[in-house]
Protein backbone atom coordinates (compact mmCIF):
# COMPACT_ATOMS: atom_id res chain seq x y z
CA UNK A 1 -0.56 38.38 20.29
CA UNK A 2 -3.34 35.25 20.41
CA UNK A 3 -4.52 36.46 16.94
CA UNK A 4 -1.22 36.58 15.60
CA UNK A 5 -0.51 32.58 16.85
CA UNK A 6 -3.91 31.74 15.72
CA UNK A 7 -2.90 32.99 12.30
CA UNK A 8 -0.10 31.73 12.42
CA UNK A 9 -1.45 28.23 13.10
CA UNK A 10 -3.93 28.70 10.45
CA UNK A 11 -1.05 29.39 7.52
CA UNK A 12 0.69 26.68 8.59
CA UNK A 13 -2.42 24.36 8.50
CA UNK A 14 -3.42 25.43 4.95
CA UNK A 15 0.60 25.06 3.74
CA UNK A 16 0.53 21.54 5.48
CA UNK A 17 -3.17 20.90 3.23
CA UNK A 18 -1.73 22.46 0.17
CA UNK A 19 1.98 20.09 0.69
CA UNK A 20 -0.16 16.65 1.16
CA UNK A 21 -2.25 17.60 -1.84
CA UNK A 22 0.79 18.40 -4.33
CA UNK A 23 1.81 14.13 -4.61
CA UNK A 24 -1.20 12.98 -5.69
CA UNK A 25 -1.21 11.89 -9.14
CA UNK A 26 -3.92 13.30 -11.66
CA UNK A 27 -5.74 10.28 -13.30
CA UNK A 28 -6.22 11.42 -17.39
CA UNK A 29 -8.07 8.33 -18.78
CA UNK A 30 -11.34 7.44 -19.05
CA UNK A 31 -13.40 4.55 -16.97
CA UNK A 32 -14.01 2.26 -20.36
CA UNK A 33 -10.04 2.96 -20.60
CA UNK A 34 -9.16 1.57 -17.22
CA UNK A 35 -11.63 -0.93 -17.70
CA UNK A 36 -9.77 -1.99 -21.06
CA UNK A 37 -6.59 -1.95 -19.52
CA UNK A 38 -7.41 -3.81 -16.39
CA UNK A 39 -9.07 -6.46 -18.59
CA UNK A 40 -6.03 -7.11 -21.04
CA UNK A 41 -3.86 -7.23 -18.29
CA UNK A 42 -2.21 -10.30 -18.46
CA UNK A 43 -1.76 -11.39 -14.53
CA UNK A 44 -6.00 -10.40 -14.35
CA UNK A 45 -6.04 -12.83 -17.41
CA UNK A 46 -4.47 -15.64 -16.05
CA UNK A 47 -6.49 -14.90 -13.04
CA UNK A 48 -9.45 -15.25 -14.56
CA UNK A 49 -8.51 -18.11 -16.15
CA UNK A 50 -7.29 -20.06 -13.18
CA UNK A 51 -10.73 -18.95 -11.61
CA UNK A 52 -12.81 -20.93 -14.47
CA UNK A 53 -10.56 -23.73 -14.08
CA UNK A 54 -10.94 -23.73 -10.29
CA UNK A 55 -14.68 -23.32 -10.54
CA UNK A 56 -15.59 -25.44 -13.26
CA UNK A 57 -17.11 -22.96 -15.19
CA UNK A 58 -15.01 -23.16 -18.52
């Protein structure tokens, strides 16, 4: 009877691991691509641009 709660338990526990893992999006692109996008972005542009402005440096 223990064995067959502690089995129980455990099939629950790996259905509970496989459920959590189902949502998370796959990521298809490349690091130079997410770099490229991240840069042309254009809130991260005016971001950077406020930056120089705030800083001085362009």
């Amino acid at each position: 009877m223990r064995n067959r709660i502690i089995l129980v338990g455990l099939v629950v526990l790996f259905g509970f691991w496989l459920g959590a893992r189902a949502n998370r999006p796959v990521v298809k692109g490349s690091k130079a691509e997410t770099a490229r996008r991240a840069l042309a972005d254009r809130r991260a542009r005016k971001r950077r641009k406020a930056l120089k402005r705030r800083f001085g440096l362009g």
